[in-house]
Protein backbone atom coordinates (compact mmCIF):
# COMPACT_ATOMS: atom_id res chain seq x y z
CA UNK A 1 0.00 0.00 0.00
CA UNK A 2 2.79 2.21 1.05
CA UNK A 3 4.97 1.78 -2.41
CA UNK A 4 1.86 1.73 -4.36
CA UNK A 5 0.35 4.92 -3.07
CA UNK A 6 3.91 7.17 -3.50
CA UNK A 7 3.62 6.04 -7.00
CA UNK A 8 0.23 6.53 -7.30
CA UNK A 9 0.34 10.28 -6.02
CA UNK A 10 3.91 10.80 -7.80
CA UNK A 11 2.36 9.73 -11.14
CA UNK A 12 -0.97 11.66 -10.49
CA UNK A 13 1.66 14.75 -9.77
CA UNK A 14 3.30 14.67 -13.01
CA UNK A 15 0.20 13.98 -14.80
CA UNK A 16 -1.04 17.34 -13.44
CA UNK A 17 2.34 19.26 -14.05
CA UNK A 18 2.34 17.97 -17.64
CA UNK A 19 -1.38 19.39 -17.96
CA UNK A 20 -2.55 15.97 -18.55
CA UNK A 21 -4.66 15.36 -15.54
CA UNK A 22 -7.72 15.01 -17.35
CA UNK A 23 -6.24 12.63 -19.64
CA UNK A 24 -4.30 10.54 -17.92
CA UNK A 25 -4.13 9.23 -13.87
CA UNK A 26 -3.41 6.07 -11.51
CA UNK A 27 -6.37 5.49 -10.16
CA UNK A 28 -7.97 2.76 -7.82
CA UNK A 29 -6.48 0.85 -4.96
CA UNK A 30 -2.83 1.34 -4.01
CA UNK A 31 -2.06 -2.13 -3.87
CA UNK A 32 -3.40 -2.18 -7.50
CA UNK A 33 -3.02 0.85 -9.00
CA UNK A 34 -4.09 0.94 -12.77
CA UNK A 35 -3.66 3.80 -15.38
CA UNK A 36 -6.29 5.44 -17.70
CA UNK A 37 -5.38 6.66 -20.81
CA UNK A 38 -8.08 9.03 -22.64
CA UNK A 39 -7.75 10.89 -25.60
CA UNK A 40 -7.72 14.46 -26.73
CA UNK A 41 -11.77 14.01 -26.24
CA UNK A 42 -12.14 12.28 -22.94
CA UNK A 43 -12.78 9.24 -24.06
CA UNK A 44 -11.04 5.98 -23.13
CA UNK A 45 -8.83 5.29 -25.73
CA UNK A 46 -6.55 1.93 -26.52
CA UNK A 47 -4.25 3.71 -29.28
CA UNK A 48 -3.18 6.53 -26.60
CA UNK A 49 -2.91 3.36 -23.89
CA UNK A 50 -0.09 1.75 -25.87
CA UNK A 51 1.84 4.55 -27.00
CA UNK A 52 2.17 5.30 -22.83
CA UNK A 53 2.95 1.86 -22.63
CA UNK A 54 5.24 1.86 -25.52
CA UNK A 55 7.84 4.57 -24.16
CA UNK A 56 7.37 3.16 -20.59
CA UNK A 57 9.11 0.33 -22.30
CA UNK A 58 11.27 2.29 -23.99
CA UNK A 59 12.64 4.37 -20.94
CA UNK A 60 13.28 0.53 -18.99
CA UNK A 61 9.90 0.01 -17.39
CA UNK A 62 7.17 -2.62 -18.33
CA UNK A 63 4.37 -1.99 -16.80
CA UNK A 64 1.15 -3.52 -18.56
CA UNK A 65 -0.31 -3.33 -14.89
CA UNK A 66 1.03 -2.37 -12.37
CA UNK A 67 1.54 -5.29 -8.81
CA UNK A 68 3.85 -3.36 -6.23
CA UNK A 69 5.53 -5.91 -3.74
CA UNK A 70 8.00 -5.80 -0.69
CA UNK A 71 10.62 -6.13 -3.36
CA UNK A 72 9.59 -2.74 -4.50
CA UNK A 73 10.81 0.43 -2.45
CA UNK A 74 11.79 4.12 -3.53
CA UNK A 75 14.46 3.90 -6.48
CA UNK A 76 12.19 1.26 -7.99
CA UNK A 77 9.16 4.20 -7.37
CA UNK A 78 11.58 6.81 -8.27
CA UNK A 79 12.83 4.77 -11.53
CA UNK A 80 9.45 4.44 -12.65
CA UNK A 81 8.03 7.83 -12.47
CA UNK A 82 11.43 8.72 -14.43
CA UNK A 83 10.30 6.37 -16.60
CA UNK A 84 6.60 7.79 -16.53
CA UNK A 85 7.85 11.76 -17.09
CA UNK A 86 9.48 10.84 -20.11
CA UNK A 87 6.47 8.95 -21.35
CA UNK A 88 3.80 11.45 -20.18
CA UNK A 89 6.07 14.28 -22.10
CA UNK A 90 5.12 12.32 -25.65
CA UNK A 91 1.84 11.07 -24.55
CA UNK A 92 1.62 15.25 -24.46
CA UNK A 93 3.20 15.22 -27.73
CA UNK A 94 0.20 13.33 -29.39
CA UNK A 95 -2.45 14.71 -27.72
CA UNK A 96 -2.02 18.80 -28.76
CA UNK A 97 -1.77 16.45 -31.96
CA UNK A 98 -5.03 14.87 -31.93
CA UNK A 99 -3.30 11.45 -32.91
CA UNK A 100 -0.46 8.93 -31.64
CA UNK A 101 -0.10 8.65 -35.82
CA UNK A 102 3.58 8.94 -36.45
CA UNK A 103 4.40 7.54 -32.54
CA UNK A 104 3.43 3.70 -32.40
CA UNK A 105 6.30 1.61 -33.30
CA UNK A 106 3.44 -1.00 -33.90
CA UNK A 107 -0.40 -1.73 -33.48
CA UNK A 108 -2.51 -0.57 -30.77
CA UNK A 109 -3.22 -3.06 -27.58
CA UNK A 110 -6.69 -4.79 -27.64
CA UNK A 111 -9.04 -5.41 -24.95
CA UNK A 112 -8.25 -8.87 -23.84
CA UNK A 113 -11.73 -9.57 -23.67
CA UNK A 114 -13.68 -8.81 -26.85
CA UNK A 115 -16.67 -10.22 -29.14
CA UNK A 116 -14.10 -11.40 -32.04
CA UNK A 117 -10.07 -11.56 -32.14
């Protein structure tokens, strides 16, 4: 709860000094934190959700949910929210862009749970 909620609040933080409270937050539990990605619109949106994903990756962190443990302590918190400024600065990027077109490496994610793969 403890290493879950300084992320939490540290990601929420940047998310605000980045101007992207309203599109992006950790939200939920502590102990399972998860992150919303929304689009220029408000709406929930999957292509904006992997190119966050895609630079958290690309700055060292993989994070396709998020599972804190007693392994976890403040560099790995610290580390992450690096990680998460870095991501948060392109995820900026596309949205005063209206599009992540040009930023995905690859496809969006999909739902894991869907009518038809």
């Amino acid at each position: 709860w403890r290493v879950g909620g300084a992320l939490q609040t540290g990601f929420n933080v940047l998310a605000k000094e980045l101007g992207l409270e309203a599109a992006v937050s950790m939200d939920g539990y502590p102990c399972s934190p998860m992150i919303t990605c929304r689009d220029a619109s408000g709406q929930p949106s999957a292509a904006f959700r992997t190119l966050f994903l895609q630079e958290m990756v690309a700055a060292g962190v993989l994070i396709p949910y998020i599972a804190p443990s007693f392994a976890h302590g403040q560099k790995e918190v610290d580390m992450t929210l690096d990680a998460a400024r870095r991501a948060l600065q392109v995820y900026a990027k596309a949205l005063n862009a209206g599009s992540v077109a040009g930023l995905l490496v690859g496809p969006e994610v999909k739902p894991v749970f869907r009518r038809y793969n």
